[in-house]
N, C-alpha and C. Protein backbone atom coordinates (compact mmCIF):
# COMPACT_ATOMS: atom_id res chain seq x y z
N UNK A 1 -63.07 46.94 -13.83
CA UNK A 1 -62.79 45.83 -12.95
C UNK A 1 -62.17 44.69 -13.73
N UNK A 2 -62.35 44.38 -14.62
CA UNK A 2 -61.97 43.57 -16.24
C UNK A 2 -60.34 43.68 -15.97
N UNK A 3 -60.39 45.13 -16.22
CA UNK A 3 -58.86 45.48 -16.79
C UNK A 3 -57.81 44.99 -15.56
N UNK A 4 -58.29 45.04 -14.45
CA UNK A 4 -58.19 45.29 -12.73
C UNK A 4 -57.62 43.81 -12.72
N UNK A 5 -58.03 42.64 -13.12
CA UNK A 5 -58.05 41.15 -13.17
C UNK A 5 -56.64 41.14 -13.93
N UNK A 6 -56.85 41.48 -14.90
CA UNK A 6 -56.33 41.12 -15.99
C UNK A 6 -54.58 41.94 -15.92
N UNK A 7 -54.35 42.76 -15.24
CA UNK A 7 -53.09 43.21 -14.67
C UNK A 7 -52.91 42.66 -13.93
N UNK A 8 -53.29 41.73 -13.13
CA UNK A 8 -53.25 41.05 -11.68
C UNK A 8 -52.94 39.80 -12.31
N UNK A 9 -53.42 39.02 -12.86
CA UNK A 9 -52.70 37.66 -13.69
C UNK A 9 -51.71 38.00 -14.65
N UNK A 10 -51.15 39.37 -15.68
CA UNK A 10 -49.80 39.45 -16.10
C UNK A 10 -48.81 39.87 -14.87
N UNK A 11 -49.12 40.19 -13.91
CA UNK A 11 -48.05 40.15 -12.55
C UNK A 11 -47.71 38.97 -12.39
N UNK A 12 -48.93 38.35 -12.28
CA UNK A 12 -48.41 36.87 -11.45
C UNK A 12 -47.68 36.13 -12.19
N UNK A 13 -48.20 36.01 -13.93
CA UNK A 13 -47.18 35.23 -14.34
C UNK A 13 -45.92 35.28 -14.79
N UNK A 14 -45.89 36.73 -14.90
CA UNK A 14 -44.45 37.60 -15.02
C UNK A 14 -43.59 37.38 -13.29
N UNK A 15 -44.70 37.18 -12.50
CA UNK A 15 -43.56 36.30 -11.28
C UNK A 15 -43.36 35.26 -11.21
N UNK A 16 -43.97 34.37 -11.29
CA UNK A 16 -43.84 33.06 -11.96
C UNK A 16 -42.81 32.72 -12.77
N UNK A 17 -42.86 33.25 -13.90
CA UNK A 17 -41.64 32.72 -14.88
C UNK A 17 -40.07 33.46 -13.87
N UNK A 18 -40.24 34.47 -13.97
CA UNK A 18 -39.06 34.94 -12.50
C UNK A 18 -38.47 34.02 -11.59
N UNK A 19 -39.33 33.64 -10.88
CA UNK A 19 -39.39 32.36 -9.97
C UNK A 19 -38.97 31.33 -10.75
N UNK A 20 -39.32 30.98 -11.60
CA UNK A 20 -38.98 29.44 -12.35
C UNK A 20 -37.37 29.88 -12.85
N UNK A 21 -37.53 30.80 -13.50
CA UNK A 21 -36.19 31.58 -14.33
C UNK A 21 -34.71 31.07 -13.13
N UNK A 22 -35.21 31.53 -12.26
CA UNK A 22 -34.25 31.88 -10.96
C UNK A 22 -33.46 30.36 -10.68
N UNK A 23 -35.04 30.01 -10.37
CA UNK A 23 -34.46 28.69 -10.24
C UNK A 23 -33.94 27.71 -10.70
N UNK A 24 -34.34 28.03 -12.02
CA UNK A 24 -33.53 27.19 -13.30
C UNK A 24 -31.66 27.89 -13.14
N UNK A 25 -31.39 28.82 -12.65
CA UNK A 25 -30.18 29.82 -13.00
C UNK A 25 -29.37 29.17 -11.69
N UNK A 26 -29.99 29.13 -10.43
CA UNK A 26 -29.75 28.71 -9.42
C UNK A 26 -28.92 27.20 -9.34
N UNK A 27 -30.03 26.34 -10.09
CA UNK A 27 -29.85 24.98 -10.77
C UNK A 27 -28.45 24.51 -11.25
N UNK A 28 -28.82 25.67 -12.34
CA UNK A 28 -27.07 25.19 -13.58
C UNK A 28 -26.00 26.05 -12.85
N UNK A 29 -26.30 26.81 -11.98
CA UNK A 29 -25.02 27.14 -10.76
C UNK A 29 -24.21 26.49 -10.42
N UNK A 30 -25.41 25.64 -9.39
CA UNK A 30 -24.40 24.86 -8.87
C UNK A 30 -24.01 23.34 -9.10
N UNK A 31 -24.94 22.82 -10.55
CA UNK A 31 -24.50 21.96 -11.53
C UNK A 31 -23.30 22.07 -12.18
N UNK A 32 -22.58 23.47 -12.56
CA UNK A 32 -21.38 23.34 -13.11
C UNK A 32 -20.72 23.59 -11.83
N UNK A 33 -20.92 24.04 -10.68
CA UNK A 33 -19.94 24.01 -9.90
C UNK A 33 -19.35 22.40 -9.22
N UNK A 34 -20.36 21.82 -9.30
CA UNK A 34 -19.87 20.46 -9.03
C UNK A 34 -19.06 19.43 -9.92
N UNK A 35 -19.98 20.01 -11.16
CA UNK A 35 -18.85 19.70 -12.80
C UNK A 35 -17.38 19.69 -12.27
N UNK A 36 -16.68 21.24 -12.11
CA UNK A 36 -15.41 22.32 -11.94
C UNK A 36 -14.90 21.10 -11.17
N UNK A 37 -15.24 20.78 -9.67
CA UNK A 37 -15.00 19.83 -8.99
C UNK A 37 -14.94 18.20 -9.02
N UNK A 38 -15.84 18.19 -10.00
CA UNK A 38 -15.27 16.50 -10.27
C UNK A 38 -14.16 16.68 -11.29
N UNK A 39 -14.24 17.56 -12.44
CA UNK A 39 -13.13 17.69 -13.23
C UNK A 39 -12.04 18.00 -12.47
N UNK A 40 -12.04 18.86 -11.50
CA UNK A 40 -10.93 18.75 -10.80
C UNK A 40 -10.23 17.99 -10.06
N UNK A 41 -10.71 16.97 -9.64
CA UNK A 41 -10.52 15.72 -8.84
C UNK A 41 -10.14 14.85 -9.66
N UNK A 42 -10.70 14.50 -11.14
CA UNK A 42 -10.48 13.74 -11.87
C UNK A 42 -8.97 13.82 -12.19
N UNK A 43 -8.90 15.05 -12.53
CA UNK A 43 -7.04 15.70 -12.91
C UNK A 43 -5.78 15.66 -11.70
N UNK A 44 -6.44 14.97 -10.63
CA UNK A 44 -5.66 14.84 -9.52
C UNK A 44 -5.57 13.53 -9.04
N UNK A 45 -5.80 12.60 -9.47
CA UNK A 45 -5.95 11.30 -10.15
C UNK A 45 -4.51 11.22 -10.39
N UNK A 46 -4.05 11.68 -11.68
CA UNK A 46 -2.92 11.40 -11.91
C UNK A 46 -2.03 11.83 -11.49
N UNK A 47 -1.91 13.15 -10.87
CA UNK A 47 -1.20 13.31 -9.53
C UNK A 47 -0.87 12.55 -8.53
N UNK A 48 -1.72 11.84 -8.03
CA UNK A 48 -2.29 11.62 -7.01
C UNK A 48 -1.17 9.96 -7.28
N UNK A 49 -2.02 9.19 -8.36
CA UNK A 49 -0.87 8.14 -9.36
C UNK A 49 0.64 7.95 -9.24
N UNK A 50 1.19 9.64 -9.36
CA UNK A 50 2.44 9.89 -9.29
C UNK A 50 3.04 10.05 -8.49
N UNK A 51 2.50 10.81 -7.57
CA UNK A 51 2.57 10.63 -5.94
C UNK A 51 2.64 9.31 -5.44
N UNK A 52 1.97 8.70 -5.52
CA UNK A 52 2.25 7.02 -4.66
C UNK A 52 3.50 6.21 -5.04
N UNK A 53 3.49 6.38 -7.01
CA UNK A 53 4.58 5.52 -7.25
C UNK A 53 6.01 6.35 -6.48
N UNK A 54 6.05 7.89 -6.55
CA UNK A 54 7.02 8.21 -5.94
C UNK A 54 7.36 7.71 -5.11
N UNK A 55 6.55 7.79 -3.71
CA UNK A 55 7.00 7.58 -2.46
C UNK A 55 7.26 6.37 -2.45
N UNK A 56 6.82 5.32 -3.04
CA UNK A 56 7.30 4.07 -3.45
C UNK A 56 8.82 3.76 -3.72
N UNK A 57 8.92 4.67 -4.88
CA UNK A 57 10.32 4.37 -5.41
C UNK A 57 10.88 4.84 -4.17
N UNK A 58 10.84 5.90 -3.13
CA UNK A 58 11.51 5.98 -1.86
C UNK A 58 12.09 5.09 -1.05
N UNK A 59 10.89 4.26 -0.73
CA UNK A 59 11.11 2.88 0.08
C UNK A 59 11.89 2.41 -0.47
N UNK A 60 12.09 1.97 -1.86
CA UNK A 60 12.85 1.05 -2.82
C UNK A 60 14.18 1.83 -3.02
N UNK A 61 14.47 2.59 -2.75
CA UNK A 61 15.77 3.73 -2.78
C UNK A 61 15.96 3.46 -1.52
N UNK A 62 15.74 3.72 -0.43
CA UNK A 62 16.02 3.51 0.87
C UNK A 62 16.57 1.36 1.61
N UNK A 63 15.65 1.15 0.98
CA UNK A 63 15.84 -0.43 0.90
C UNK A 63 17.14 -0.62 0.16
N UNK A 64 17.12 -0.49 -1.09
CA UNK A 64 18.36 -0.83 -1.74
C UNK A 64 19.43 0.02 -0.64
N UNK A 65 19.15 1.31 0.09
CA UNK A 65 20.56 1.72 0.99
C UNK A 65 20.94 0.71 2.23
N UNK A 66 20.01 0.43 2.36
CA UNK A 66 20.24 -0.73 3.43
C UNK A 66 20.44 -2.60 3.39
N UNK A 67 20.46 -2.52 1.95
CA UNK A 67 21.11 -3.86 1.74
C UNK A 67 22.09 -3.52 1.05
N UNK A 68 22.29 -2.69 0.52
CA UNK A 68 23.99 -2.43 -0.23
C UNK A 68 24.48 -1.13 0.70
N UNK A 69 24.82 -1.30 1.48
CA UNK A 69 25.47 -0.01 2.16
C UNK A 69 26.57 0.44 1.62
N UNK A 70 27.76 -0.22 0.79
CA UNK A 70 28.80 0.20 0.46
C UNK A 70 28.50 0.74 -1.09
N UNK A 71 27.63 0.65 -1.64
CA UNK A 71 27.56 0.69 -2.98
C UNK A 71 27.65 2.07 -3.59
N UNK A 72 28.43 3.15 -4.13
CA UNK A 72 28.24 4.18 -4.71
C UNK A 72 27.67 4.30 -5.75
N UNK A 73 26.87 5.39 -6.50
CA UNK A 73 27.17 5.95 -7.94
C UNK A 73 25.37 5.81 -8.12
N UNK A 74 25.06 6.25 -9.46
CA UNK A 74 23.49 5.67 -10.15
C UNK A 74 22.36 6.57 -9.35
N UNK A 75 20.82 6.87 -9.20
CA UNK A 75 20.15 7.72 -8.70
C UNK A 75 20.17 7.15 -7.22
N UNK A 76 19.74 6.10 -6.96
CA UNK A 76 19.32 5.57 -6.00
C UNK A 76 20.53 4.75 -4.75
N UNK A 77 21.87 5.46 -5.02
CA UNK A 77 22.90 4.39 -4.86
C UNK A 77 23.69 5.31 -4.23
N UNK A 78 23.53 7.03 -3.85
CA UNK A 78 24.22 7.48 -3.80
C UNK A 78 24.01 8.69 -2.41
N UNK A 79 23.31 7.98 -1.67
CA UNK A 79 22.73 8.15 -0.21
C UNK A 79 21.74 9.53 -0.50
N UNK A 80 21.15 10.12 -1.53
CA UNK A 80 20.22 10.77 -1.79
C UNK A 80 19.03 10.84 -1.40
N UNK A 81 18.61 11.66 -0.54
CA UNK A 81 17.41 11.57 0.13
C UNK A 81 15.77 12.64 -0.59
N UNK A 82 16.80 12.74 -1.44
CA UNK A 82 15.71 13.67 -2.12
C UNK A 82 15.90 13.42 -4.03
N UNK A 83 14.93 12.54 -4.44
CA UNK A 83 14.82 12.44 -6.29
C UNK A 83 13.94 13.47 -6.22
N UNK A 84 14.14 13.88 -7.47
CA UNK A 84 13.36 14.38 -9.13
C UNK A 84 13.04 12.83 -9.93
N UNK A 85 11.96 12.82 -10.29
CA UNK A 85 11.32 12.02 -11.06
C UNK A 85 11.60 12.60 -12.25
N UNK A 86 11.86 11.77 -13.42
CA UNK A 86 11.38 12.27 -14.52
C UNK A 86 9.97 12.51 -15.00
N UNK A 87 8.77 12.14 -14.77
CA UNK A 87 7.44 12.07 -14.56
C UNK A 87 7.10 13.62 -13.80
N UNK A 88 8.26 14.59 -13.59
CA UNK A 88 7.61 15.83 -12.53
C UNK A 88 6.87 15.53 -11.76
N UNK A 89 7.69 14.36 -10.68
CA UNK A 89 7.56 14.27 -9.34
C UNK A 89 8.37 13.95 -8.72
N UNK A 90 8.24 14.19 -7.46
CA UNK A 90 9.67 14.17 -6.40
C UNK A 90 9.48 13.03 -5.19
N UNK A 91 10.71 13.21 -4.77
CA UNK A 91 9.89 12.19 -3.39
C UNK A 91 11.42 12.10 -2.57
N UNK A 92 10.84 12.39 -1.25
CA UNK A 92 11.84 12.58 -0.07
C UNK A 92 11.81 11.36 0.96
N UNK A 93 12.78 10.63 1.44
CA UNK A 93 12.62 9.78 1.99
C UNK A 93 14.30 9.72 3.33
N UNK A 94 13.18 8.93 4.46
CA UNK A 94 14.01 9.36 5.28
C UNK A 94 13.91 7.72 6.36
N UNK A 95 15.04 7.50 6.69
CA UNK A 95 15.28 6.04 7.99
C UNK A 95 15.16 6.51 9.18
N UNK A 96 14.85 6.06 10.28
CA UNK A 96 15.15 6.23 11.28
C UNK A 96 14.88 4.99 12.08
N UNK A 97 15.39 5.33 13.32
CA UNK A 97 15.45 3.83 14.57
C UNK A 97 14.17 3.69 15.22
N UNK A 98 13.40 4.81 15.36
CA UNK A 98 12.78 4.90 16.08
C UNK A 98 11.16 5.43 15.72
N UNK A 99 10.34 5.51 16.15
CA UNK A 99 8.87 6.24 16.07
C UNK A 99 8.43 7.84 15.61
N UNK A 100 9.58 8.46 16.64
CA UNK A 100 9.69 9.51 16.94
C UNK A 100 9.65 10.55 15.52
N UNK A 101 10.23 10.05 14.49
CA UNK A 101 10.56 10.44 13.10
C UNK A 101 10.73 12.03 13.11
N UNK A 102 12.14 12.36 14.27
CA UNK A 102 12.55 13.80 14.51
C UNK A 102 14.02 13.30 14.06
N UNK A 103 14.86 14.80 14.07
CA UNK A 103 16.33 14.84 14.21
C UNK A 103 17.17 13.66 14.38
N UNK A 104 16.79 13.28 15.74
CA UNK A 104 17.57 12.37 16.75
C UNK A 104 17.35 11.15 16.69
N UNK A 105 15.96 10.68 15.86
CA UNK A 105 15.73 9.39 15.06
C UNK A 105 16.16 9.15 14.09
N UNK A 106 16.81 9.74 13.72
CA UNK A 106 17.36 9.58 11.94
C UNK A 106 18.63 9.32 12.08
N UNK A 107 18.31 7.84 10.77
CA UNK A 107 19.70 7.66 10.71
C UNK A 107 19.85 7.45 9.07
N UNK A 108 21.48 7.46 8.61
CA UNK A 108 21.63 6.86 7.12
C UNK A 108 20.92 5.59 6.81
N UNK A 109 20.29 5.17 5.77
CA UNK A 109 19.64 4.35 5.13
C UNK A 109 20.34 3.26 4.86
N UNK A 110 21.87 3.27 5.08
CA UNK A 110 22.58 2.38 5.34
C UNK A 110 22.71 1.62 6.56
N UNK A 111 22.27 2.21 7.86
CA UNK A 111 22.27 1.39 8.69
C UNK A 111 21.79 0.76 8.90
N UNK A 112 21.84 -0.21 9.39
CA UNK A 112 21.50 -1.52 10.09
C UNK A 112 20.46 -1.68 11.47
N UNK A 113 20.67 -0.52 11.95
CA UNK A 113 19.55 -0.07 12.85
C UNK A 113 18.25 0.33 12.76
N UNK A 114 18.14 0.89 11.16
CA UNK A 114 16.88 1.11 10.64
C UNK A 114 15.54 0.39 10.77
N UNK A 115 14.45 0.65 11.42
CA UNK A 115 13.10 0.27 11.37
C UNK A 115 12.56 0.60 11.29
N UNK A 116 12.88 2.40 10.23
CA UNK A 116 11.33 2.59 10.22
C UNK A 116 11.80 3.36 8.87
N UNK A 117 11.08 3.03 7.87
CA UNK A 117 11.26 4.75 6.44
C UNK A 117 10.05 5.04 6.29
N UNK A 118 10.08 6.63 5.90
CA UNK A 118 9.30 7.26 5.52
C UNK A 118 9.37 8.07 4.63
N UNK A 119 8.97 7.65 3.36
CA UNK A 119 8.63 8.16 1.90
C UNK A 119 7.77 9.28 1.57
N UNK A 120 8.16 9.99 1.18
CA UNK A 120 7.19 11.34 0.99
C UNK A 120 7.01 11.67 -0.81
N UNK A 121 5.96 11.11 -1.17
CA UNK A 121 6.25 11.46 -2.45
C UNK A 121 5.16 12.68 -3.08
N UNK A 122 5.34 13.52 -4.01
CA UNK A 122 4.95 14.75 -4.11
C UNK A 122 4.41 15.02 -5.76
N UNK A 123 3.40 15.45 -6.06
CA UNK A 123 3.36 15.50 -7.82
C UNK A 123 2.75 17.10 -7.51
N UNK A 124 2.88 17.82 -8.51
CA UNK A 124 1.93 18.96 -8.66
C UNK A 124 1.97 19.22 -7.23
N UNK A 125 0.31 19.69 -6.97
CA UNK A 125 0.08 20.02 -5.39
C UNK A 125 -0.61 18.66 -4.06
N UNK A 126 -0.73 17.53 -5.28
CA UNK A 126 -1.22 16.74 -4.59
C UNK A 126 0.40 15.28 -3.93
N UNK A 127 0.06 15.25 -2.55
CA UNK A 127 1.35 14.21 -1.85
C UNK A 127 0.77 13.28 -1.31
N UNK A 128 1.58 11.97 -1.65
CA UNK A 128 1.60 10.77 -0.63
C UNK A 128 2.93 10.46 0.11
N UNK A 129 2.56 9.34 1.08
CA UNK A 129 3.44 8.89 1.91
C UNK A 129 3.15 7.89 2.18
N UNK A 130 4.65 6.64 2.23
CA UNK A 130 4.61 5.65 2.86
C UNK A 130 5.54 5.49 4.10
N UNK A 131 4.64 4.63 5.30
CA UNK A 131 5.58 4.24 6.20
C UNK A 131 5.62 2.72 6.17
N UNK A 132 7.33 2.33 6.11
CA UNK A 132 7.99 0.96 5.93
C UNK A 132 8.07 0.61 7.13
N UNK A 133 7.53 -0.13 8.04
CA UNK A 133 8.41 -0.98 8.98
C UNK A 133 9.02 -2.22 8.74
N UNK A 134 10.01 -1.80 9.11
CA UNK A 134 10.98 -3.22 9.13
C UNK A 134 11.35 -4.07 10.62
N UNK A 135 10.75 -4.98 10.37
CA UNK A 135 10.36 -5.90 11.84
C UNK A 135 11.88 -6.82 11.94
N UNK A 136 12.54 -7.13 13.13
CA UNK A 136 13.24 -7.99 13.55
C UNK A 136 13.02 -8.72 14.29
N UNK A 137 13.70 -10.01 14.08
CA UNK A 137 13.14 -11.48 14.33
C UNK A 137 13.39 -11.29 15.86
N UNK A 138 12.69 -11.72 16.55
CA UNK A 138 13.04 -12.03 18.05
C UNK A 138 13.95 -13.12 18.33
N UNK A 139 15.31 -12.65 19.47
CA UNK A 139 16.31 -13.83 19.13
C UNK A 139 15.82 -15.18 19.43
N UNK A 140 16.13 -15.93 19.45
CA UNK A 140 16.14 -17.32 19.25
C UNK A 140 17.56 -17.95 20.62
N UNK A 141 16.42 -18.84 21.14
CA UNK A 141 17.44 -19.87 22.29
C UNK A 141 18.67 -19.99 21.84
């Protein structure tokens, strides 16, 4: 009956440590999996960085088309709707008259009709976007 006990408490604590084991394994699981994920987020940061200034420089490419309309030549000067960054990022940018921001809203960045751009800027896999409105004065008596 001795012996009977005494196999019955090396079970238990041989389940025990099992149990603890597990859960310790369980633990640092999904401790580095959240690691993987902040490190990964962290590295998209600067993506993310590059992306904004892109779509930025969009607006500012698009702006300069619409106060110099006649102007040729240089990156930004030459009715280009689509840069390469040197930074390996891109950014697409587009005018239009209207809301709608289809086909039939779009116009050159030179016009004068323009009230609305929309900057698309792109790094890696991570993108931003800006929308510009450009407000006109209500006429005057």
């Amino acid at each position: 009956m001795n012996k009977s006990k005494t196999k019955i408490k090396g079970q238990a604590i041989i389940l025990v440590v099992l149990v603890i084991g597990g859960t310790m394994l369980g633990a640092t699981a999904i401790a580095g999996f959240l690691i993987t994920i902040q490190l990964q987020q962290a590295g998209d940061v600067i993506n993310s960085a590059k992306a904004v200034f892109a779509a930025d420089a969009g607006v500012n490419c698009a702006l300069y088309h619409l106060n110099n309309p006649n102007k040729e030549g240089g990156v930004c000067l030459n009715e280009t709707e689509h840069i390469e960054l040197a930074n390996r990022a891109d950014v697409v940018f587009e005018c239009h008259i209207d809301d709608r921001f289809n086909d039939v809203s779009k116009v050159s960045c030179g016009n004068p009709a323009t009230t609305y751009i929309l900057s698309k800027g792109t790094s890696g896999t991570t993108k931003r976007a800006f929308l510009y409105t450009i407000l006109t004065p209500p006429a005057g008596p």
